[in-house]
Protein backbone atom coordinates (compact mmCIF):
# COMPACT_ATOMS: atom_id res chain seq x y z
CA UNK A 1 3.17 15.45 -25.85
CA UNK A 2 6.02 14.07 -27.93
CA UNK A 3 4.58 11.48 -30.41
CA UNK A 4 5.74 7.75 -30.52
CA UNK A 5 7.38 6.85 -34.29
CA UNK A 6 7.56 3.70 -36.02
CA UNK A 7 11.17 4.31 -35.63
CA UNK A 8 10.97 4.42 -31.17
CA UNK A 9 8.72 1.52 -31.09
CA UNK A 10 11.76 -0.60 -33.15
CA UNK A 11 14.45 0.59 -30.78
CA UNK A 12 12.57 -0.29 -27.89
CA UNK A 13 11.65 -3.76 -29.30
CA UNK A 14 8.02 -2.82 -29.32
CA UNK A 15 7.47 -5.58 -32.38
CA UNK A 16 8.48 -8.40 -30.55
CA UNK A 17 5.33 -10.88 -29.39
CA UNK A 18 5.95 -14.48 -27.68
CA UNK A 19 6.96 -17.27 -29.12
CA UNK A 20 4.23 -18.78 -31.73
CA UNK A 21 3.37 -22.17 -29.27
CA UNK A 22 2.47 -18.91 -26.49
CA UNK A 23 -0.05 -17.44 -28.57
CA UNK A 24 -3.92 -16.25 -28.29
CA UNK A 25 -5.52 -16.40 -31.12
CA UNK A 26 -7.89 -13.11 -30.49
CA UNK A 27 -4.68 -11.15 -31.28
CA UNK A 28 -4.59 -12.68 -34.40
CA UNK A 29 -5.45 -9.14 -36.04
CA UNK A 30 -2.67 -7.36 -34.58
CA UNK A 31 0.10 -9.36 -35.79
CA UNK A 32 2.15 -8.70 -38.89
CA UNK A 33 3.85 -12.43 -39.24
CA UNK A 34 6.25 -14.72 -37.94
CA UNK A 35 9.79 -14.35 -37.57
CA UNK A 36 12.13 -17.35 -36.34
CA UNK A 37 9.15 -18.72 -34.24
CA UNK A 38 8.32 -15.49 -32.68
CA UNK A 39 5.19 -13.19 -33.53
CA UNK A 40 5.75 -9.76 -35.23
CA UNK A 41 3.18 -7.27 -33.59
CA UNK A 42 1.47 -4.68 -36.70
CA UNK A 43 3.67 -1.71 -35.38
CA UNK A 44 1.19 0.47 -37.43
CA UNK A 45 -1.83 -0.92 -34.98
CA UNK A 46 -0.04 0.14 -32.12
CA UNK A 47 0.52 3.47 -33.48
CA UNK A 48 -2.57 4.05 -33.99
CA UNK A 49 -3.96 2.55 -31.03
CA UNK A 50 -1.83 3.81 -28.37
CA UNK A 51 -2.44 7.53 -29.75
CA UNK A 52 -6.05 6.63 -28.93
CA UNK A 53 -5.14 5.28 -25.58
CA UNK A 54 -3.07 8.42 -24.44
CA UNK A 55 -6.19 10.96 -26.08
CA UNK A 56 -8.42 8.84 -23.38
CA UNK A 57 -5.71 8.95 -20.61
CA UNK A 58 -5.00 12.81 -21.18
CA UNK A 59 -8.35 13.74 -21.56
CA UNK A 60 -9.37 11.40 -18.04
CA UNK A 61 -6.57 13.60 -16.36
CA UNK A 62 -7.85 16.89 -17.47
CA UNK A 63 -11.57 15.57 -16.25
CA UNK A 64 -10.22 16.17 -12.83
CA UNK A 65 -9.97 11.67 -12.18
CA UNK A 66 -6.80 10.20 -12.01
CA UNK A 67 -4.96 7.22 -13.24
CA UNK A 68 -3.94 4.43 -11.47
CA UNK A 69 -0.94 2.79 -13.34
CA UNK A 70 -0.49 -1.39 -12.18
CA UNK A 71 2.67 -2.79 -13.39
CA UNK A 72 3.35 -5.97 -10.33
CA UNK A 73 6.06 -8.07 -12.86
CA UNK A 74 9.91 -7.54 -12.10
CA UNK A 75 11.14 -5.63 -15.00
CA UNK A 76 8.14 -2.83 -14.38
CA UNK A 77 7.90 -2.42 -11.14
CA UNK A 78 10.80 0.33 -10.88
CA UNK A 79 9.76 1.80 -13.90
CA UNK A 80 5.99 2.08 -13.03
CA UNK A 81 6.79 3.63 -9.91
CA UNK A 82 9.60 6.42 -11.58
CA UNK A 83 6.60 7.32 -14.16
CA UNK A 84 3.67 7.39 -12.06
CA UNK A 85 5.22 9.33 -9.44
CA UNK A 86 6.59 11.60 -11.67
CA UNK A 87 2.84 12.11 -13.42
CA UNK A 88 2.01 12.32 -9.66
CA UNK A 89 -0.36 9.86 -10.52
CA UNK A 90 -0.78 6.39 -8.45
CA UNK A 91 0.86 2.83 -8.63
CA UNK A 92 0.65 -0.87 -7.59
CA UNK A 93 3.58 -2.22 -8.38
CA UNK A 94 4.06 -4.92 -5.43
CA UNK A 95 1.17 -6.96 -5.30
CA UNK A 96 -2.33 -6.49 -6.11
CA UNK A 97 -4.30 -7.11 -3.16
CA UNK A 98 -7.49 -8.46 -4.06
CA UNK A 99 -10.52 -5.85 -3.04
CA UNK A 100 -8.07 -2.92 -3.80
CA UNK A 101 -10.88 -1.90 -5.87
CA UNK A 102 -13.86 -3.37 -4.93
CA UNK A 103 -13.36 -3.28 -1.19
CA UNK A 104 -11.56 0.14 -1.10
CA UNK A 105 -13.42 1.03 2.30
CA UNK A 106 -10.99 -1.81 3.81
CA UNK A 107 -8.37 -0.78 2.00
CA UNK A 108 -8.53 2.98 3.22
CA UNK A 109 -8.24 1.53 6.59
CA UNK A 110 -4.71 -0.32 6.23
CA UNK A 111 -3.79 3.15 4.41
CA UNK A 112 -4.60 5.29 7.36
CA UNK A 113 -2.92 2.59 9.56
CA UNK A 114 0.23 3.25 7.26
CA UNK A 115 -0.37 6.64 8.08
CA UNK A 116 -0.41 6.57 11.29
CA UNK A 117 2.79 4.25 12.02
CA UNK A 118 4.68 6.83 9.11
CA UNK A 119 4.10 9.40 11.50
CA UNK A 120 4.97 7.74 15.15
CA UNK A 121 8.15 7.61 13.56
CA UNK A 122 8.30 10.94 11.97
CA UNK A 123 7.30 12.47 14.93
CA UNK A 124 9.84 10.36 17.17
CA UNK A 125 6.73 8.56 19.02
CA UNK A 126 7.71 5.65 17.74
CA UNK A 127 10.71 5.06 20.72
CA UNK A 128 7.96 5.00 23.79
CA UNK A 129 7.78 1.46 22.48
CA UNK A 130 9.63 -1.71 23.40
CA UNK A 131 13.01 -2.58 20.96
CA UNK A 132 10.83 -5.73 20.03
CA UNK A 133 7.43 -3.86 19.41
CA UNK A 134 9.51 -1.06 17.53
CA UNK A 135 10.57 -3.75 15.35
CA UNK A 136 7.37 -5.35 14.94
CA UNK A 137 5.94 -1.82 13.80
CA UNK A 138 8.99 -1.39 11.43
CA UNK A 139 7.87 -4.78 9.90
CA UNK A 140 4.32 -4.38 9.56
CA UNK A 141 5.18 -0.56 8.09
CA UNK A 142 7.51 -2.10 5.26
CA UNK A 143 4.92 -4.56 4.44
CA UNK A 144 2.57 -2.07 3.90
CA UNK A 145 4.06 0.27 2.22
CA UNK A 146 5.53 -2.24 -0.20
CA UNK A 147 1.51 -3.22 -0.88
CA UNK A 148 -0.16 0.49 -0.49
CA UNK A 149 2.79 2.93 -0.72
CA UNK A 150 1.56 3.92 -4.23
CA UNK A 151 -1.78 4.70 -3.30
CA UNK A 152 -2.08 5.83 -0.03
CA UNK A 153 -2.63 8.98 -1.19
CA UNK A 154 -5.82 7.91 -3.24
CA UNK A 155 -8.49 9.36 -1.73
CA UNK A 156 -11.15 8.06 -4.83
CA UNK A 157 -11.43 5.61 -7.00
CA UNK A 158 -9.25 6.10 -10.15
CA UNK A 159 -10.75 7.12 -13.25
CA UNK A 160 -9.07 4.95 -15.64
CA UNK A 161 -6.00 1.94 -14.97
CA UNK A 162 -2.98 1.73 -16.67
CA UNK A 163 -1.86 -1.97 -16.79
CA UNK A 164 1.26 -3.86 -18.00
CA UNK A 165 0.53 -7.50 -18.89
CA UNK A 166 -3.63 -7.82 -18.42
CA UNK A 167 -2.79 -11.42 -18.19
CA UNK A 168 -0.61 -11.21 -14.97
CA UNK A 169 -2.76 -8.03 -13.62
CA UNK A 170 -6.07 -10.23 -14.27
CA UNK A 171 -7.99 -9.16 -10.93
CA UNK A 172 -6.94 -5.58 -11.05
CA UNK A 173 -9.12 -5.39 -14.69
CA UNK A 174 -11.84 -7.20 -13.04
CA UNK A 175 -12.31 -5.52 -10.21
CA UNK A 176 -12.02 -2.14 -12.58
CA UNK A 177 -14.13 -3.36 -15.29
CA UNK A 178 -16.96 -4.33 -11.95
CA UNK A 179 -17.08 -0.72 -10.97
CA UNK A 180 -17.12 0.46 -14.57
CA UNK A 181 -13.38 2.07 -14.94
CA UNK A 182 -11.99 2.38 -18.23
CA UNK A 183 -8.24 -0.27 -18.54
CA UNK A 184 -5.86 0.93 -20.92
CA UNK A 185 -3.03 -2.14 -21.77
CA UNK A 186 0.01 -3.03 -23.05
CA UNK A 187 -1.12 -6.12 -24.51
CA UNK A 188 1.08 -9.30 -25.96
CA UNK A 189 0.35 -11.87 -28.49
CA UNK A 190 -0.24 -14.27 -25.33
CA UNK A 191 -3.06 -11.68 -23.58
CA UNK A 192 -6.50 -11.66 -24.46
CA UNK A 193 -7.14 -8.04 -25.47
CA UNK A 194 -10.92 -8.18 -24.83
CA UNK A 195 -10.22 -7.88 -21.19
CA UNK A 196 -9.10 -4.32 -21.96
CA UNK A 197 -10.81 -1.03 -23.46
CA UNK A 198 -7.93 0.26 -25.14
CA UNK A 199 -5.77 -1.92 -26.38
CA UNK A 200 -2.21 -1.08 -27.08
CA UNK A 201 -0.30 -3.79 -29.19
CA UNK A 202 3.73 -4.39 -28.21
CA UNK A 203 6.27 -6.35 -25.79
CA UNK A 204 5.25 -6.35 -22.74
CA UNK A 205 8.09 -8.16 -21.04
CA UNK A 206 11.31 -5.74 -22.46
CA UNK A 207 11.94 -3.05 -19.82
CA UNK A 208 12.59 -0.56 -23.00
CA UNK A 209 9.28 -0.99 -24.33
CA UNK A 210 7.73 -0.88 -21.38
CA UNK A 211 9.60 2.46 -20.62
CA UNK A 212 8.46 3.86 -23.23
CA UNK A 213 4.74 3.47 -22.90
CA UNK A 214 4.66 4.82 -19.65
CA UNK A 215 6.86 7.75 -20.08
CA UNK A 216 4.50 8.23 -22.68
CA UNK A 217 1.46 7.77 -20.64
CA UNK A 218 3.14 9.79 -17.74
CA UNK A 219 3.85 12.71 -20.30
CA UNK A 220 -0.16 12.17 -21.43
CA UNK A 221 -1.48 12.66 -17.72
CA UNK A 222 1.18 15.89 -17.13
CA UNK A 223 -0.89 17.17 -20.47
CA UNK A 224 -4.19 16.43 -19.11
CA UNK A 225 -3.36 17.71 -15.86
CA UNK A 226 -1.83 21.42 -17.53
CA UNK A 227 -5.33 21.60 -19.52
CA UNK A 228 -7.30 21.15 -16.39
CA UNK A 229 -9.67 24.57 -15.91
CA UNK A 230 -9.56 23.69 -11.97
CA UNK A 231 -8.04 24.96 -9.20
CA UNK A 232 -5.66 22.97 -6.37
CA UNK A 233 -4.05 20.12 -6.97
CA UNK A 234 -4.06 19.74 -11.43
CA UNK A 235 -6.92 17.60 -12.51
CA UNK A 236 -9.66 18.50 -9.51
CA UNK A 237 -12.82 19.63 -10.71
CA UNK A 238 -13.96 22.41 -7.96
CA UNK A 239 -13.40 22.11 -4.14
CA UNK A 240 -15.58 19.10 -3.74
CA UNK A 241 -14.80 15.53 -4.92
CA UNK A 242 -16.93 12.47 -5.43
CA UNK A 243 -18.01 10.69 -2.38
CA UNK A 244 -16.83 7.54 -3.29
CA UNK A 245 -17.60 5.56 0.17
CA UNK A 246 -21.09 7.04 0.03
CA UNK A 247 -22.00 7.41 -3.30
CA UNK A 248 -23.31 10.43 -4.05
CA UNK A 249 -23.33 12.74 -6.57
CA UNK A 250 -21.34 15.24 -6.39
CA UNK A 251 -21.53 18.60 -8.10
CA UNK A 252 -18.41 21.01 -8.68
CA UNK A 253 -18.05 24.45 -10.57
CA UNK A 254 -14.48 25.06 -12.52
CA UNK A 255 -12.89 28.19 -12.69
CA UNK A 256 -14.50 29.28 -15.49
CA UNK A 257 -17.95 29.06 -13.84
CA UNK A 258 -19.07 25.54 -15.88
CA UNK A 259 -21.12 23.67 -13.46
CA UNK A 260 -19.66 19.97 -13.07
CA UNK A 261 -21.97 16.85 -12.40
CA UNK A 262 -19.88 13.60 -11.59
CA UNK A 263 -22.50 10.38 -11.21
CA UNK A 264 -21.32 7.65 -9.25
CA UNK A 265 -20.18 4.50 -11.54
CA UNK A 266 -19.99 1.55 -9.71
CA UNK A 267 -19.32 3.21 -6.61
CA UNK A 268 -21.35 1.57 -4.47
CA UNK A 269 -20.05 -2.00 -5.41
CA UNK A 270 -16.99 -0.79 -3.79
CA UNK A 271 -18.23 -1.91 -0.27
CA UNK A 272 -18.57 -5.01 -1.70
């Protein structure tokens, strides 16, 4: 993985926080000073702390979970999209639809309706229907694959959340933080950084800095994925997964013969 400089986070205006009236104070500690009314993030904190944050995402990958990377404001939603897809990874980058977590039973079930219309009209099906119900289909398929496109190929619960802004992707860290998944967050002087478990200092709102973290992130989850010891798709752990609907345990040998336990965490809230 290609480490993150002083020098990138400067060019990508990483440093620059909100103005000083649009400030919480519980971020007092990572900012360097004031500069023409605007906060100067500690560029050295977020050094430091993202390096953390991309140990933990790599390292989740390589477990055999994957990450789920939320990003719903304008300027990220392209970019969230490009990286996670590219990490072959997951996204939200619509809307967060409350119970996404929580509720993912429901959820599943709009997916596989997704599913379904994506293949009436892959398979041509689609045309036995009326011009006016064909359009109504067409409608109800944009809508949800502008909501679930990124995920409906999510078959568990992610291991860990990505997030852009934890003030404007508030549900999607509690819901996470419910069940007991790890947030990682690109956190401005107006968020409140105890709503995330690794906390990663910088702009939030300037579509270079927010490039940059999730290339990075992306390039973190490729690593993890390379180091994984398992076969099929990089990051499983075995031929079995974790049962998330039932909430089992679920035991898996790698490749290398190392016997695999994964416990369910907050699994079971998720028919809640």
């Amino acid at each position: 993985m290609t480490m993150i400089s002083l020098r990138d986070l400067v060019e990508a205006g990483v440093h620059y926080g909100h103005i000083t009236s649009r400030w919480e104070p519980k971020m007092r500690e990572y900012i360097y000073g004031v500069r023409n009314g605007i906060h100067i993030i500690d560029l050295s904190q977020t050094v430091r702390l993202f390096e953390d944050a991309r140990n933990f995402i790599s390292s989740t990958v390589g477990n055999g979970k994957e990450v789920l990377f939320v990003g719903t404001k304008k300027q990220a939603q392209a970019i969230v999209a490009e990286e996670a897809a590219r990490a072959r990874q997951y996204y939200v980058t619509s809307r967060w639809l409350g119970g996404t977590l929580t509720n993912w039973r429901t959820i599943k079930e709009s997916i596989e309706r997704l599913k379904k219309i994506d293949q009436m009209v892959t398979d041509g099906s689609i045309m036995k229907y009326t011009k006016k119900e064909r359009l109504k289909i067409e409608r109800e398929q944009a809508k949800l694959e502008a909501n679930l496109g990124g995920i409906k190929n999510m078959q568990r619960l992610p291991g860990a959340l990505f997030v852009i802004d934890p003030r404007k992707e508030e549900i999607a860290i509690l819901e996470a933080r419910r069940l007991g998944i790890m947030v990682v967050g690109l956190v401005d002087t107006n968020c409140d950084p105890d709503m995330v478990d690794y906390v990663i200092p910088g702009n939030d709102d300037a579509i270079r800095s927010i490039r940059l973290f999730c290339a990075s992130i992306a390039d973190a989850c490729i690593e993890g994925s390379k180091r994984a010891v398992s076969g099929g798709r990089p990051g499983d752990i075995g031929p079995s997964t974790f049962d998330v609907e039932s909430g089992e345990v679920v035991t898996g040998t790698t490749s290398e013969g190392v016997e695999v336990i994964k416990k369910p965490t907050g699994a079971a809230s998720a028919e809640a």
